[in-house]
Protein backbone atom coordinates (compact mmCIF):
# COMPACT_ATOMS: atom_id res chain seq x y z
CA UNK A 1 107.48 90.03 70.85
CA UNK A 2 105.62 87.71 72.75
CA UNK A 3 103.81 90.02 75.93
CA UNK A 4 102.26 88.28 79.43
CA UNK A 5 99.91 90.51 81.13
CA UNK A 6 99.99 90.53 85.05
CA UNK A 7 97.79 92.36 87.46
CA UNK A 8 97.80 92.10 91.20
CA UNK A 9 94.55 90.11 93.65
CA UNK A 10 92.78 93.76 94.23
CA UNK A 11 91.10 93.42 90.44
CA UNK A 12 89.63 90.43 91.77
CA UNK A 13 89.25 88.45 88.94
CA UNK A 14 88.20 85.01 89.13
CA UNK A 15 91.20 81.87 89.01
CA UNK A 16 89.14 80.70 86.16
CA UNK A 17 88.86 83.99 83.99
CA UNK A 18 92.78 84.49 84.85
CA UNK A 19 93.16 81.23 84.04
CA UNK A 20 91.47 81.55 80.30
CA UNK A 21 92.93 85.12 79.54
CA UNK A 22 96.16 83.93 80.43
CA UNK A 23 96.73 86.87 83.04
CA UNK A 24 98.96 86.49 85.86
CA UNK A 25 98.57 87.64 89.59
CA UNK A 26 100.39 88.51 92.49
CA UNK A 27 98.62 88.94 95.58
CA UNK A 28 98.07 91.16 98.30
CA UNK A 29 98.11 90.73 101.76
CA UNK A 30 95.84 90.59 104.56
CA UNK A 31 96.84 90.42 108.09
CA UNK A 32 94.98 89.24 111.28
CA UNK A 33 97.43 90.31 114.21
CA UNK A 34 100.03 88.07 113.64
CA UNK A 35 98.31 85.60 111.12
CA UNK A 36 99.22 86.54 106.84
CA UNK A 37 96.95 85.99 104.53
CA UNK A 38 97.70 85.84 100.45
CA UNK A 39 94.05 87.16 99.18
CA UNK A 40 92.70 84.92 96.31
CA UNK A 41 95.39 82.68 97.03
CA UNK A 42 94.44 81.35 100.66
CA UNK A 43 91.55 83.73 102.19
CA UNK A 44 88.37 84.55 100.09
CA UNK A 45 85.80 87.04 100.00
CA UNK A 46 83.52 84.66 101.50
CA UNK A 47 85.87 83.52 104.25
CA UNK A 48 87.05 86.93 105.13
CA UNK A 49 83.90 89.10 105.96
CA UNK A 50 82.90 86.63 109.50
CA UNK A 51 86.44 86.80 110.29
CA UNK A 52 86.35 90.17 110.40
CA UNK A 53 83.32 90.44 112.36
CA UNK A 54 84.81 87.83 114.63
CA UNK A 55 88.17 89.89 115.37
CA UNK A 56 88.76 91.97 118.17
CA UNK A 57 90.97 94.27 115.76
CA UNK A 58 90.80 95.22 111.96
CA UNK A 59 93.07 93.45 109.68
CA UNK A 60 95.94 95.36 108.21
CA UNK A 61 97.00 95.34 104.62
CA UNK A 62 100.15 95.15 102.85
CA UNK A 63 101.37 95.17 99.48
CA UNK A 64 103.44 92.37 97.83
CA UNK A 65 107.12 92.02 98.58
CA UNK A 66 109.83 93.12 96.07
CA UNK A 67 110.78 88.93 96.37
CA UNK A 68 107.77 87.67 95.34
CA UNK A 69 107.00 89.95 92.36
CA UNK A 70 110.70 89.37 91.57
CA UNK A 71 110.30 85.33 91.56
CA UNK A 72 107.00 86.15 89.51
CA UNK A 73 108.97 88.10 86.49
CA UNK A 74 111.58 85.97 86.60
CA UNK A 75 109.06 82.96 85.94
CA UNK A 76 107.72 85.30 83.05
CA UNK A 77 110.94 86.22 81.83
CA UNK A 78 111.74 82.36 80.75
CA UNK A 79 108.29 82.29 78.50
CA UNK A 80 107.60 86.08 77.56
CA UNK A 81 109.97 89.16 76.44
CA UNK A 82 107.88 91.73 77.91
CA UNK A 83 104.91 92.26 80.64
CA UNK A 84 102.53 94.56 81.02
CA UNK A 85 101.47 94.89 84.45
CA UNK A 86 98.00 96.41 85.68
CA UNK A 87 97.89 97.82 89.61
CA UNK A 88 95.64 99.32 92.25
CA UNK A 89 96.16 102.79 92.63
CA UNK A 90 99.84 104.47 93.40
CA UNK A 91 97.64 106.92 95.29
CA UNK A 92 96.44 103.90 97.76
CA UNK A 93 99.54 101.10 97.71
CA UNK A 94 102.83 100.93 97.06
CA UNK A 95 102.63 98.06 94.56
CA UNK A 96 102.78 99.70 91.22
CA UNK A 97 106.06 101.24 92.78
CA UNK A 98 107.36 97.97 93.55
CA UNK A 99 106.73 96.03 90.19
CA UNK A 100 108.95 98.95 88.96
CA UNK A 101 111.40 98.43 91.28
CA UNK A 102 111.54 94.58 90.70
CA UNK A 103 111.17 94.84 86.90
CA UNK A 104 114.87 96.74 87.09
CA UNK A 105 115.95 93.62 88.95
CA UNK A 106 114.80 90.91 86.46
CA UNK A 107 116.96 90.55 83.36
CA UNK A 108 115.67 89.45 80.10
CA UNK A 109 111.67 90.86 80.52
CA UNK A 110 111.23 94.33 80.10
CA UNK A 111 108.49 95.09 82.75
CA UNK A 112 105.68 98.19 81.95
CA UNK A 113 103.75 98.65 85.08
CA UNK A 114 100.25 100.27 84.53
CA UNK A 115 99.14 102.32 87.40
CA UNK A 116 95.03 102.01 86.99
CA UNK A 117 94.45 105.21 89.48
CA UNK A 118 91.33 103.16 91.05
CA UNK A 119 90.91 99.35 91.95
CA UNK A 120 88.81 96.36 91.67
CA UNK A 121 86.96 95.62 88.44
CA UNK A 122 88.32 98.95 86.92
CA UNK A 123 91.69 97.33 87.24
CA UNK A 124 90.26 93.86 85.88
CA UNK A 125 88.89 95.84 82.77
CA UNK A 126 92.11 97.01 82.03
CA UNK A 127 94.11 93.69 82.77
CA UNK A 128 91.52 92.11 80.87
CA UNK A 129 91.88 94.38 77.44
CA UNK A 130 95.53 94.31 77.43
CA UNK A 131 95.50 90.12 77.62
CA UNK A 132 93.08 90.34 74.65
CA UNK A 133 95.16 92.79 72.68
CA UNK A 134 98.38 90.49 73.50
CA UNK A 135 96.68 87.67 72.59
CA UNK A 136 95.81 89.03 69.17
CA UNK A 137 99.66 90.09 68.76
CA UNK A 138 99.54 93.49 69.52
CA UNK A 139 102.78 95.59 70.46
CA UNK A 140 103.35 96.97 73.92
CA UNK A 141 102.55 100.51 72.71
CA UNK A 142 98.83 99.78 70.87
CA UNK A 143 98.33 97.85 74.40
CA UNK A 144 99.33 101.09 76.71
CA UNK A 145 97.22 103.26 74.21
CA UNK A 146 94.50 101.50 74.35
CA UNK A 147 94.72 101.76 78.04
CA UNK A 148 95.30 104.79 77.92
CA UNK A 149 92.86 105.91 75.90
CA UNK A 150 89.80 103.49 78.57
CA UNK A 151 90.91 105.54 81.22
CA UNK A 152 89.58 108.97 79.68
CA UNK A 153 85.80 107.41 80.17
CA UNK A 154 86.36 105.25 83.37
CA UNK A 155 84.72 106.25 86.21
CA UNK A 156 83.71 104.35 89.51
CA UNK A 157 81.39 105.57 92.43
CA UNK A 158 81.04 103.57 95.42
CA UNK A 159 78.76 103.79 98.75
CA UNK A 160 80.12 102.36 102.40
CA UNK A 161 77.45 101.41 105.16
CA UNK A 162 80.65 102.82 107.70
CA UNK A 163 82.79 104.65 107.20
CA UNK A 164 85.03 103.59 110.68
CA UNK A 165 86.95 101.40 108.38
CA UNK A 166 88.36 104.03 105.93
CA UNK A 167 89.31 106.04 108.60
CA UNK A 168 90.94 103.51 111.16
CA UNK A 169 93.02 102.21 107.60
CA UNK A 170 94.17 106.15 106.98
CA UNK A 171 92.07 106.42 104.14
CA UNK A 172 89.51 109.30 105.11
CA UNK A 173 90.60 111.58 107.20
CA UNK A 174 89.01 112.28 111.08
CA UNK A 175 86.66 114.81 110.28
CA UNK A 176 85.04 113.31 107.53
CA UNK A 177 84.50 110.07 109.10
CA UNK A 178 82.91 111.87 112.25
CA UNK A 179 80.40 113.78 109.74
CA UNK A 180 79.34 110.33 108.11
CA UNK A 181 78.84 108.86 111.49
CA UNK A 182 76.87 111.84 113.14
CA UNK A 183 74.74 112.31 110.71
CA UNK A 184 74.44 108.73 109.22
CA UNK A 185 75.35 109.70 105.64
CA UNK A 186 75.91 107.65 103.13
CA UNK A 187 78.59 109.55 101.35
CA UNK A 188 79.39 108.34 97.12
CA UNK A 189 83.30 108.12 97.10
CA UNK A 190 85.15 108.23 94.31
CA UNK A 191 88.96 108.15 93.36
CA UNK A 192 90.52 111.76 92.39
CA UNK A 193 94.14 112.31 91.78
CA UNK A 194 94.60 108.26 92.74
CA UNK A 195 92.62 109.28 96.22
CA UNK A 196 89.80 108.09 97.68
CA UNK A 197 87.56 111.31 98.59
CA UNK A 198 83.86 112.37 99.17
CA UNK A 199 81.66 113.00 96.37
CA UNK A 200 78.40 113.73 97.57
CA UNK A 201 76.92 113.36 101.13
CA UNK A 202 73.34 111.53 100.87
CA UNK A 203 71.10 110.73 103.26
CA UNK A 204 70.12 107.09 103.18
CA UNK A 205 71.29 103.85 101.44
CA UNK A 206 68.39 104.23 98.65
CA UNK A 207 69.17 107.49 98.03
CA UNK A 208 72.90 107.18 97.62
CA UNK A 209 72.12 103.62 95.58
CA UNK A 210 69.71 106.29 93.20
CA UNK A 211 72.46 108.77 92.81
CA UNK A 212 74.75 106.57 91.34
CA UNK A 213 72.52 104.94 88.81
CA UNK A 214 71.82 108.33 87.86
CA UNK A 215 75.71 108.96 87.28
CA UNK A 216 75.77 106.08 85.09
CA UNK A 217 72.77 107.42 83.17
CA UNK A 218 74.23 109.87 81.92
CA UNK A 219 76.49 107.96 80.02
CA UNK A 220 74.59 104.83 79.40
CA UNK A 221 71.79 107.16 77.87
CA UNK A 222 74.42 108.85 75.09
CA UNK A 223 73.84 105.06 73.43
CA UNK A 224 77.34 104.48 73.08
CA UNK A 225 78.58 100.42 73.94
CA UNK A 226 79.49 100.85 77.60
CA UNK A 227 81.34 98.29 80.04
CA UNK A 228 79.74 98.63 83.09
CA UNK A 229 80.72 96.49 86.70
CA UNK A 230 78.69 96.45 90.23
CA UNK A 231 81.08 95.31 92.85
CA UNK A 232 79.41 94.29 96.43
CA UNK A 233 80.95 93.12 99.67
CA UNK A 234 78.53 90.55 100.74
CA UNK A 235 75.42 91.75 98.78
CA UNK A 236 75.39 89.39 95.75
CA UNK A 237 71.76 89.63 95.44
CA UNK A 238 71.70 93.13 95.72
CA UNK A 239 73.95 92.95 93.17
CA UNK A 240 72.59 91.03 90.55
CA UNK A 241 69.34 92.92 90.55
CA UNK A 242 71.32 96.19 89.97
CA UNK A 243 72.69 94.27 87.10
CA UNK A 244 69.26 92.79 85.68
CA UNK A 245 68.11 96.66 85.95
CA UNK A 246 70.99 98.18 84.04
CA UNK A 247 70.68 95.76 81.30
CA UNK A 248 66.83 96.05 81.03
CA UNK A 249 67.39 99.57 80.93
CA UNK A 250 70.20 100.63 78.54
CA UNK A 251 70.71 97.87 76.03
CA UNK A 252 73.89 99.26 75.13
CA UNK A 253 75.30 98.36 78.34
CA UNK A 254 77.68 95.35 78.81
CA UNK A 255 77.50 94.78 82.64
CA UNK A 256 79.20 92.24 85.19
CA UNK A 257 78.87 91.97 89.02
CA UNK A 258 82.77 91.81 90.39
CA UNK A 259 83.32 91.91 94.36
CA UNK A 260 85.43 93.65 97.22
CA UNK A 261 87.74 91.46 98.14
CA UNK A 262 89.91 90.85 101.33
CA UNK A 263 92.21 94.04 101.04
CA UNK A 264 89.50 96.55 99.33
CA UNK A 265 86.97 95.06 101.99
CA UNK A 266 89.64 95.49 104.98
CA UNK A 267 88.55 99.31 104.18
CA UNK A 268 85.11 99.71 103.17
CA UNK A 269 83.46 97.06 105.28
CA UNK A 270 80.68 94.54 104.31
CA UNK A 271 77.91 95.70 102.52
CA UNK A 272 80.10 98.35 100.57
CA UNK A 273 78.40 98.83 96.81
CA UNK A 274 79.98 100.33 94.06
CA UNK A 275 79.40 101.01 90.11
CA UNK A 276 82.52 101.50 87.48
CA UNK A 277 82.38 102.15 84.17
CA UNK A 278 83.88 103.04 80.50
CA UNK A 279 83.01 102.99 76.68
CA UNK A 280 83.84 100.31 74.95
């Protein structure tokens, strides 16, 4: 059985890393009043945090259409017999619900969607293991296993500078907004039950920044090979130094710096950090 691996723009893996692993993508949308953008397909990270600064409104966000995940199995369905297909959290978007629905559509391709219960570079992880398992002729079930078996370790934290953006999109509620904002916390958020909630309320920046590498110590330091990602909205150096620090640190540690993109950024804002991570 010969098995494509698809995944949607919100892992935000690089054209050229799709391109090697042979993973396909349908994109997201991101919408400036009246003006639709596909993200990763014609509106970057780079081009989409001064437009948002320059807007009188916040974008909105939308999911796929049935059509175009539709045309995209159906273009799978004349190379491969089956796809497994790696989305942003059911708890956040309706996409993983709509590659379902299209996949009962699409004759000849039976369609697996993978709901990843976060986003970003947790989503990329998995997309990225399952094209390496297909690759080496693995059956859809050792793929979903294997997935199934990285999401008992992953984990991500992530830190907003403002949280006006979560709540305005609908995803952090009134009062919890108001509490950042009054008392200019830096709250960790993670995803529980496929939701984006509070972790901890911290202080400053540094502090929060602190907290989370000392999440990730506590795994790193058990010595086991770990997969880590930072992901950044606009703070690449930042970034990399977390990265250089991790590495220096805990040899053990595999670790890559990934980004908020378009839709993800849409609701954290620029200068959003976060930290995922999951034994290899």
């Amino acid at each position: 059985m010969k098995i494509a691996v698809m995944t949607d723009s919100t892992a935000y893996l690089p054209e050229e890393v799709r391109r090697e692993k042979h993973i396909h993508m349908v994109p997201l949308n991101v919408i400036f009043e009246k003006e639709s953008y596909q993200e990763e397909v014609d509106i970057t990270a780079e081009e989409f945090y001064p437009k948002v600064k320059a807007a009188t409104e916040l974008p909105k966000t939308s999911q796929p259409s049935i059509g175009l995940i539709t045309e995209k199995l159906e273009e799978l369905a004349k190379d491969y017999d089956a796809v497994i297909s790696v989305h942003l959290s059911s708890g956040i978007s309706g996409t993983f619900e709509a590659v379902g629905s299209a996949g009962k559509m699409v004759d000849d391709i039976e369609v697996y969607p993978y709901d990843s219960e976060m986003s970003c570079m947790v989503q990329g992880f998995y997309a990225l293991e399952a094209a390496e398992m297909a690759a080496n002729d693995a059956t859809v079930e050792e793929i979903l296993g294997r997935l199934d078996e990285m999401k008992q370790s992953m984990i991500a934290y992530f830190m907003v500078d403002d949280l006006s953006n979560l709540h305005r999109g609908g995803r952090l509620n009134g009062a919890q907004a108001l509490l950042g904002s009054m008392l200019q916390v830096k709250p960790l958020l993670y995803f529980e039950d496929k939701k984006i909630v509070p972790f901890e309320k911290i202080r400053t920046r540094k502090r929060a920044l602190k907290r989370i590498e000392d999440l990730f110590a506590a795994d790193a330091e058990s010595g086991k090979p770990i997969r880590a990602a930072v992901i950044h909205s606009l703070r690449e150096e930042e970034a990399q130094q977390m990265k250089q620090d991790f590495e220096a640190k805990y040899p053990n540690a595999e670790v890559v710096v990934s980004y908020f993109g378009p839709v993800i950024g849409t609701h954290l804002g620029e200068g959003a950090i976060g930290l995922c991570w999951y034994f290899k």
